[in-house]
Protein backbone atom coordinates (compact mmCIF):
# COMPACT_ATOMS: atom_id res chain seq x y z
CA UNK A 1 155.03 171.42 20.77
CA UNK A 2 153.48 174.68 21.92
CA UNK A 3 156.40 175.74 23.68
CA UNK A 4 158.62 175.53 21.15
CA UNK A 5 156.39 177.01 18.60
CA UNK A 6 156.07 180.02 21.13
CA UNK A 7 159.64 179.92 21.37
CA UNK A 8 160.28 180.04 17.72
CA UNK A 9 157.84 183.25 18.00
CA UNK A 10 159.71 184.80 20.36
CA UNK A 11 162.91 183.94 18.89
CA UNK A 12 161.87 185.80 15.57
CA UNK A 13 160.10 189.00 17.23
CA UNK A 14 163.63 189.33 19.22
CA UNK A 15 165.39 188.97 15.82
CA UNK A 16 163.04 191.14 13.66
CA UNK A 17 163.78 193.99 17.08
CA UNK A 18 167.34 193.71 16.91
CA UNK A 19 167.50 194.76 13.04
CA UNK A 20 164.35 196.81 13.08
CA UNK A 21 166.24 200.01 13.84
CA UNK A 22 167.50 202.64 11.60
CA UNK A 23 171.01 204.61 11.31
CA UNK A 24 171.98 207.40 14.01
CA UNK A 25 172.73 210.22 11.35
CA UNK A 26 174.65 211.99 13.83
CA UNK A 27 177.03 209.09 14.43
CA UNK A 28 177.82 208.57 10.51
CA UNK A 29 180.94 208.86 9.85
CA UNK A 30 181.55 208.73 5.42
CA UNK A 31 185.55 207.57 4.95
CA UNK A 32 187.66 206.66 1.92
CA UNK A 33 190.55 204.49 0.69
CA UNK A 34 192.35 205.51 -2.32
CA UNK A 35 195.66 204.10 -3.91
CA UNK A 36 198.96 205.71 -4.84
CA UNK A 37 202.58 204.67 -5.69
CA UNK A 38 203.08 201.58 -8.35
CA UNK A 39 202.72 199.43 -4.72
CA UNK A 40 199.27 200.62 -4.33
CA UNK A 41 200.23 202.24 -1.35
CA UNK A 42 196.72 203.04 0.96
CA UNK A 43 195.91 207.02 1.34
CA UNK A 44 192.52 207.47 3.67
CA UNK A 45 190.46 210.60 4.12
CA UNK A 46 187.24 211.40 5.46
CA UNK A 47 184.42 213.63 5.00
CA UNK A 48 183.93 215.50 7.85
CA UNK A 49 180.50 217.07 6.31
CA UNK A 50 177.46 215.55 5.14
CA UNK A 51 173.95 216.57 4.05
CA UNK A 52 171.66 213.84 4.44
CA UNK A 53 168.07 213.29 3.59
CA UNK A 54 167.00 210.44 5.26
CA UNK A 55 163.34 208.83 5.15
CA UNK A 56 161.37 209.35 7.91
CA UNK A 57 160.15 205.68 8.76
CA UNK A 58 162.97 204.34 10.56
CA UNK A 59 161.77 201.43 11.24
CA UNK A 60 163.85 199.35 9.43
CA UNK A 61 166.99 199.92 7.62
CA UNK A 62 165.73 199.15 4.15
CA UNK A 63 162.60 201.79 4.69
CA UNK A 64 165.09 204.22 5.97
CA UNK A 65 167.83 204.21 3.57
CA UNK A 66 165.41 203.55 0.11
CA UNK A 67 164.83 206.76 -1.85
CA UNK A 68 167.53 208.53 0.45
CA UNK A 69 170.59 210.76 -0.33
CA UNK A 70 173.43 212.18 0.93
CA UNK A 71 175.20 215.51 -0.47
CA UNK A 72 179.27 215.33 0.14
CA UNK A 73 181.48 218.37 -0.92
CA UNK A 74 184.86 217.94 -1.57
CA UNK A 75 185.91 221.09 0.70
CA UNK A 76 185.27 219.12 3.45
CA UNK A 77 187.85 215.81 2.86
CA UNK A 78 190.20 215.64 5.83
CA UNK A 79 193.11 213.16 4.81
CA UNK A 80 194.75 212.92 8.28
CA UNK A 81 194.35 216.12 10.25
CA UNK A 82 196.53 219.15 10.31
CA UNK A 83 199.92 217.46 9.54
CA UNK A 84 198.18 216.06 6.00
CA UNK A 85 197.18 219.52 5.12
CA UNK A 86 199.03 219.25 1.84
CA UNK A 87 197.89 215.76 0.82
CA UNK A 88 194.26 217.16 1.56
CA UNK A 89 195.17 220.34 -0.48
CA UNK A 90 195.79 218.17 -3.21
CA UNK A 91 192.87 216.24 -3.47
CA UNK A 92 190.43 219.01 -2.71
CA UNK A 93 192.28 221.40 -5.56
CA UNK A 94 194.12 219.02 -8.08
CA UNK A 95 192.05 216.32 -8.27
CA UNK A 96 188.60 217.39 -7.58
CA UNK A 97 189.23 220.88 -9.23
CA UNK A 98 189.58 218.70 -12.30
CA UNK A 99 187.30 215.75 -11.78
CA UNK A 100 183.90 218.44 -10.99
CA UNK A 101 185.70 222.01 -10.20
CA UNK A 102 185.16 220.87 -6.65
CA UNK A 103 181.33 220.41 -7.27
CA UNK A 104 179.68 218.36 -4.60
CA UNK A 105 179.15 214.80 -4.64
CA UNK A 106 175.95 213.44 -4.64
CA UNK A 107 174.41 209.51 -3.56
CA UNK A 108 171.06 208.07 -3.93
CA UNK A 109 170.38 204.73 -1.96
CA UNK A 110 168.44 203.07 -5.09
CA UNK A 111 168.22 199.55 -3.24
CA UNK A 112 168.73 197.40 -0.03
CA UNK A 113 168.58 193.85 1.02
CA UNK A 114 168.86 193.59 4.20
CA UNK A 115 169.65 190.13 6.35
CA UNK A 116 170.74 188.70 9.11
CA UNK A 117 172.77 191.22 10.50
CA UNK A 118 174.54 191.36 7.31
CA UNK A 119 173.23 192.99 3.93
CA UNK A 120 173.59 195.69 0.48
CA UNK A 121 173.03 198.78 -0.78
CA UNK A 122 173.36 199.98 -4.01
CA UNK A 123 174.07 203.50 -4.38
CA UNK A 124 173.82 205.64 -6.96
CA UNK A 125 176.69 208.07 -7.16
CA UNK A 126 176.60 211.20 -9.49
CA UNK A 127 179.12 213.58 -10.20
CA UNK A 128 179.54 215.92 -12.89
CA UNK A 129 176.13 214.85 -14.19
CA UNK A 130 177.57 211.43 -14.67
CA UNK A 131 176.41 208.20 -12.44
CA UNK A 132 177.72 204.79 -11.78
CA UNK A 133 176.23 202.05 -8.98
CA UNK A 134 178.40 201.30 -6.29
CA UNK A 135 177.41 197.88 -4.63
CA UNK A 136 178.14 198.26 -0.68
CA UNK A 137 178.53 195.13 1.48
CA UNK A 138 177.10 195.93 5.12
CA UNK A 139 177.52 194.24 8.57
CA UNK A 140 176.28 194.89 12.11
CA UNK A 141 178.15 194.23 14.57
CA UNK A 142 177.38 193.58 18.24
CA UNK A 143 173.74 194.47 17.75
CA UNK A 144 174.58 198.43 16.93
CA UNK A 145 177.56 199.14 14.94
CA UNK A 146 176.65 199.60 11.53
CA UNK A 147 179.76 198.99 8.72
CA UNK A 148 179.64 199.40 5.13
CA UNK A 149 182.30 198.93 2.82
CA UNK A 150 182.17 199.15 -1.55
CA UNK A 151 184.74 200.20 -4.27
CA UNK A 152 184.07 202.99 -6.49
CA UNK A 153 185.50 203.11 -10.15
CA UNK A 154 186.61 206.20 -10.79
CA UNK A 155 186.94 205.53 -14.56
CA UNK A 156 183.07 205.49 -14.37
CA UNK A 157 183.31 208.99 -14.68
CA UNK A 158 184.79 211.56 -17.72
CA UNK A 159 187.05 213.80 -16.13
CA UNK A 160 188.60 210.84 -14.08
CA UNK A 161 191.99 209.89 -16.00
CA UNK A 162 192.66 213.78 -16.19
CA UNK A 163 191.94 214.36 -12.59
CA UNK A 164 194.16 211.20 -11.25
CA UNK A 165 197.24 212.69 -13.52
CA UNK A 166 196.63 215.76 -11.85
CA UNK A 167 196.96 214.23 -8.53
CA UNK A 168 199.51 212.14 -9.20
CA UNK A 169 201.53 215.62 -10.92
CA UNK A 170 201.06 217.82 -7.62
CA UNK A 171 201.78 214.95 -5.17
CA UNK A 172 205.39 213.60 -5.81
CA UNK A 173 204.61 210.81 -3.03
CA UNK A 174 202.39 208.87 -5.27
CA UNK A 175 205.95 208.45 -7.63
CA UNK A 176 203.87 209.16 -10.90
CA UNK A 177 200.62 206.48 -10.26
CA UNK A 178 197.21 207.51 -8.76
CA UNK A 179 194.76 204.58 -8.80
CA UNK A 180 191.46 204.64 -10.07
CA UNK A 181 189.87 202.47 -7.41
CA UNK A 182 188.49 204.04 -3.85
CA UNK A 183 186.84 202.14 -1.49
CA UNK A 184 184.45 203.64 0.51
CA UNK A 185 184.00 202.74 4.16
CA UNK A 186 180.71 204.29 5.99
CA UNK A 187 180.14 203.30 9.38
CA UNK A 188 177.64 204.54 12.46
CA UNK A 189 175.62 203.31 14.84
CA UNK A 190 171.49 201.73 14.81
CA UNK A 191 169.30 204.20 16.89
């Protein structure tokens, strides 16, 4: 019986180590997926830039990310590289320009639960003055890769129905129809 209670115990100090780590900020990496054409055809982009203000007890995820926020400007969306340069033109001038006159972006983590390797976050996003809560479904995997996945509502915001004709106006390959759903992908890695 004592051997398997100290088992047990060391079973759940190994499992409270393994998810007792925080996020790498230099290994975050802050990606999209929005929708075009009347197929909902997939566009991804990126933002290569972010400003984050992290707390400074790392000990856990939820202590980490709670109270935290992350600044994202729209000059820095990369849709693809060099060759997408247009498509990432687009976004940036026509729909941005009209969604916030390319204002940045900003997220406050308001709440996490956090399981077994497997949890949410509910962020806060803000733009023009205006907020919505964007539930985020996390995973890790293999002990240190860190995925998080939601779906924004862009109708959640004012300017968003003028700003998605505007898109779909300047880019002739979304044939008239710019969605209002993006889902946002963040991944990294646990320190």
């Amino acid at each position: 019986m004592k051997k398997m209670f100290l088992a047990t115990c060391g079973a759940l100090i190994l499992s409270s180590a393994l998810f007792a780590e925080g996020l790498d900020e230099n290994s975050i990496k802050i990606g999209f997926e929005g929708y075009k054409t009347p197929a909902m055809a997939v566009t991804k982009g990126e933002f290569s830039e972010a400003k984050f203000n992290f707390k400074k007890d790392d000990s856990t995820l939820s202590k980490q990310l709670i109270g935290a926020s992350v600044i994202l400007s729209p000059n820095s969306i990369d849709m693809g590289g060099e060759e997408n340069q247009v498509i990432t033109d687009n976004v940036v001038n026509a729909f941005f320009g009209t969604l916030n006159n390319k204002n940045d972006i900003k997220v406050e983590i308001i709440n996490v639960i956090e399981g077994e390797y497997k949890g949410t976050i509910s962020a806060k996003v803000i733009i023009n003055r205006q907020s919505t809560i964007v539930p985020l479904n996390y995973e890790i995997l293999g002990n240190k890769d860190f995925r998080a996945q939601g779906r924004l509502d862009l109708f959640a915001f004012s300017n968003a129905s003028k700003a998605l004709k505007a898109l779909s106006d300047v880019a002739a390959g979304h044939l008239g129809v710019s969605w209002n759903i993006v889902d946002i992908v963040i991944e990294g890695k646990l320190k």
